[in-house]
C-alpha atoms as a PDB file:
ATOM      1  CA  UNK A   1    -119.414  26.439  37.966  1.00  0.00           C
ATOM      2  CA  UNK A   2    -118.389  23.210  36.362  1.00  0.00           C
ATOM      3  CA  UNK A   3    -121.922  22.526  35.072  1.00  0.00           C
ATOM      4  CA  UNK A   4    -121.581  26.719  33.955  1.00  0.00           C
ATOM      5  CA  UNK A   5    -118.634  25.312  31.771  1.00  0.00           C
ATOM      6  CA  UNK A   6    -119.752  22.414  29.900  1.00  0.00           C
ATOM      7  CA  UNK A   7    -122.602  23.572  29.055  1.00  0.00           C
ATOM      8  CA  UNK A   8    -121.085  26.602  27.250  1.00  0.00           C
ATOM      9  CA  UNK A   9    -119.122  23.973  24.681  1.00  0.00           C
ATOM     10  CA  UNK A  10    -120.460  26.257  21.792  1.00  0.00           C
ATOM     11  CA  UNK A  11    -118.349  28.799  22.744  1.00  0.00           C
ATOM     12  CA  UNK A  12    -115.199  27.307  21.904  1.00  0.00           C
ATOM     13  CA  UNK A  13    -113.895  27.174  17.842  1.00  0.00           C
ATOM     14  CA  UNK A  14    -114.285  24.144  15.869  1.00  0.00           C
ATOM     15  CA  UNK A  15    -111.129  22.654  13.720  1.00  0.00           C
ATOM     16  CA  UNK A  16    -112.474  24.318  10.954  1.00  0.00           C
ATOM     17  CA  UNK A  17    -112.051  27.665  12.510  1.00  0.00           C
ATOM     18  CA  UNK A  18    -109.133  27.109  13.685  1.00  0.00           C
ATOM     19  CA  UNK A  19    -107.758  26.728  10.329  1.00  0.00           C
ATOM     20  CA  UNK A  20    -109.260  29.961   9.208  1.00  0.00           C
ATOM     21  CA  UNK A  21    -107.598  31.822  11.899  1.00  0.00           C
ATOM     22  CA  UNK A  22    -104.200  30.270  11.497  1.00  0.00           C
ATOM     23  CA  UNK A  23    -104.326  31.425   8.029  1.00  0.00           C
ATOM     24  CA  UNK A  24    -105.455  35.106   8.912  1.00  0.00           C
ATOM     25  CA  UNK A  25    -102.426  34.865  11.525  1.00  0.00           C
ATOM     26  CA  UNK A  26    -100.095  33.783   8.887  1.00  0.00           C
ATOM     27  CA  UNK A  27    -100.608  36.735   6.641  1.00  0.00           C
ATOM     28  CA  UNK A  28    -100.324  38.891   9.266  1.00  0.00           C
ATOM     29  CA  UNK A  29     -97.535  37.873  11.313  1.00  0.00           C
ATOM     30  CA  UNK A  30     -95.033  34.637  10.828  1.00  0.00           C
ATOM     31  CA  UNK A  31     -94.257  34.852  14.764  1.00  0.00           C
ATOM     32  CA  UNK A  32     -98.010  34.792  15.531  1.00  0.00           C
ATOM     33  CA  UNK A  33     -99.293  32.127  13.745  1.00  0.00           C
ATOM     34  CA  UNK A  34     -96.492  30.009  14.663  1.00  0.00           C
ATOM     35  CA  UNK A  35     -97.690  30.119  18.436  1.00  0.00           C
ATOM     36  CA  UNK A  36    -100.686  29.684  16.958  1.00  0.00           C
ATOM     37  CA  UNK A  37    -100.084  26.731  15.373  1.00  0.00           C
ATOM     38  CA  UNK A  38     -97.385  24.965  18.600  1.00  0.00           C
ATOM     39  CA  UNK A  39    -100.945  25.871  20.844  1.00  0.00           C
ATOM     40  CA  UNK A  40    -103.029  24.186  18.496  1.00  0.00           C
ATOM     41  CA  UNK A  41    -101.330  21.403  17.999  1.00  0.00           C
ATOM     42  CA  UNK A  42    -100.193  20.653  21.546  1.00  0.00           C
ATOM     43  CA  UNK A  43    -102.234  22.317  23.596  1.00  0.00           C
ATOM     44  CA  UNK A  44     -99.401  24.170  25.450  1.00  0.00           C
ATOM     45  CA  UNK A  45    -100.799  26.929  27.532  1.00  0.00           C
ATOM     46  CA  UNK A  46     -99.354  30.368  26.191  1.00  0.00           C
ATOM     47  CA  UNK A  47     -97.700  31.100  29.878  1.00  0.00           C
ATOM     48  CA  UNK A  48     -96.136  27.505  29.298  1.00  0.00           C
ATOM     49  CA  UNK A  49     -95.031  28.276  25.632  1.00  0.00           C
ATOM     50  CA  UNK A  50     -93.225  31.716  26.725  1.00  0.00           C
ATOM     51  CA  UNK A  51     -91.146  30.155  29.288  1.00  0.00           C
ATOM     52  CA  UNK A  52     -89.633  27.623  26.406  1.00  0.00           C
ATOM     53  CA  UNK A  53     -86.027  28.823  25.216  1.00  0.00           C
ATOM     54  CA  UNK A  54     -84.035  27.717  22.188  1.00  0.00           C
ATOM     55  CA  UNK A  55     -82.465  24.582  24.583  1.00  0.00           C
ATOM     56  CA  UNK A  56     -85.947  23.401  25.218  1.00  0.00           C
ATOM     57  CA  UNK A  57     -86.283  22.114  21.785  1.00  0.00           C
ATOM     58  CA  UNK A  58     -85.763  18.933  20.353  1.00  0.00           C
ATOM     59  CA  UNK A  59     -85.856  18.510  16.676  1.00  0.00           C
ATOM     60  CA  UNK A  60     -84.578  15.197  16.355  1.00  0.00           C
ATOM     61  CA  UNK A  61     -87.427  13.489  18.177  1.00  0.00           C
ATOM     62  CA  UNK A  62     -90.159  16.562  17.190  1.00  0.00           C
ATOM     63  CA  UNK A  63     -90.264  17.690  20.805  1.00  0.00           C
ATOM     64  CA  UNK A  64     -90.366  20.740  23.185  1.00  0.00           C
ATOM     65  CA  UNK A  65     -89.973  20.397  26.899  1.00  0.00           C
ATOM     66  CA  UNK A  66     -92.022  22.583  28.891  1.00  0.00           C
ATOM     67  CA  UNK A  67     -90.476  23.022  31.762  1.00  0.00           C
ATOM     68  CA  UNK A  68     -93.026  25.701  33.467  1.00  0.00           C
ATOM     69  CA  UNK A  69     -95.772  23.258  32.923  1.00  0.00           C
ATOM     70  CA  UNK A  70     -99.537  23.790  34.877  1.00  0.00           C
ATOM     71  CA  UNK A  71     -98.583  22.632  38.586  1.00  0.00           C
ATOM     72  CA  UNK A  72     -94.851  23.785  38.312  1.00  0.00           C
ATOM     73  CA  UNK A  73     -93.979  20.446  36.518  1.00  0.00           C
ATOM     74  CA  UNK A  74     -92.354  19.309  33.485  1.00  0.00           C
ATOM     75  CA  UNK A  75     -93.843  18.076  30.208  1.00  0.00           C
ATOM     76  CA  UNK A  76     -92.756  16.801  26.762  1.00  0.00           C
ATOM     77  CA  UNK A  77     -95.509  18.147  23.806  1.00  0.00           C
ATOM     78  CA  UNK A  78     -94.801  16.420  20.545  1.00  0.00           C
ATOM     79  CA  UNK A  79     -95.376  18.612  17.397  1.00  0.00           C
ATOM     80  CA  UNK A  80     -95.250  16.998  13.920  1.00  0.00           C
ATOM     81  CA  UNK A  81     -92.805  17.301  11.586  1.00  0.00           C
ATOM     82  CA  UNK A  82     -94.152  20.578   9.944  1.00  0.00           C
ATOM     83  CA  UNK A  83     -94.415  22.709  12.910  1.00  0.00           C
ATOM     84  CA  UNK A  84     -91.064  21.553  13.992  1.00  0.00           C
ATOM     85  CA  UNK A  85     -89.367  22.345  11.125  1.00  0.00           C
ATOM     86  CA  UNK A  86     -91.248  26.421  11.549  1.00  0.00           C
ATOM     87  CA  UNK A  87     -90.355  26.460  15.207  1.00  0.00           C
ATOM     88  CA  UNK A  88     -86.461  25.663  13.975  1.00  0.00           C
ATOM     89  CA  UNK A  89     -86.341  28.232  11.388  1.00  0.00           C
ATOM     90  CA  UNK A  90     -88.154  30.368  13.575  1.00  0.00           C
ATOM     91  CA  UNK A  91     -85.424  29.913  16.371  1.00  0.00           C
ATOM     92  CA  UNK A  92     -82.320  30.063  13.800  1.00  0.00           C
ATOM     93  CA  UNK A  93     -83.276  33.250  11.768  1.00  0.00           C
ATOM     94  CA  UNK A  94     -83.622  35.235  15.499  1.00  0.00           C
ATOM     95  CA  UNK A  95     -80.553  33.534  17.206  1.00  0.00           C
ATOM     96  CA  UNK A  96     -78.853  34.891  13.660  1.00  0.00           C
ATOM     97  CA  UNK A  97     -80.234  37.956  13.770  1.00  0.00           C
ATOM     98  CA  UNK A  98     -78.658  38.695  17.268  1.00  0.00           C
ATOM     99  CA  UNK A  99     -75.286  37.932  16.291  1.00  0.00           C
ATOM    100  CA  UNK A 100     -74.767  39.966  12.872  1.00  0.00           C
END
């Protein structure tokens, strides 16, 4: 099955299109292409990413600790300072929107 795998490389989007969908996601939905974009950029697994809370975040040091990593362990993913900066807003306009 490994062999089955690498040899299907193809398969899987180049940077380019990557891009391309990030901006289709962003005129769709804010909320999807920012998990779009922490994926991309850290390579998170989406289980991984859903587990992440508000506290998990680290702006500071452009971090988020995944603490439901692969293997039940714990992992720092660094994002730069863009995505940060999105996953903050992101986090203060719904943590606002539950208290007014």
């Amino acid at each position: 099955m490994g062999a089955e795998i690498r040899a299907n490389l193809t398969d899987y989007l180049e940077a380019d299109d990557v891009h391309i969908t990030l901006a289709a996601a962003h005129r769709c939905s804010i909320r999807d292409h920012l998990l779009l974009c922490v994926l991309w950029e850290s390579g998170t697994r989406i289980s991984e990413l859903l587990h992440d809370t508000p506290t998990s975040i680290e702006p500071q040091t452009r971090v988020i600790n995944d603490t439901k990593a692969k293997g039940g362990k714990q992992r720092r993913v660094d994002l730069n300072a863009e995505t940060i900066a999105m996953v903050c807003d992101d986090v203060a306009a719904a943590v606002q929107a539950l208290f007014c």
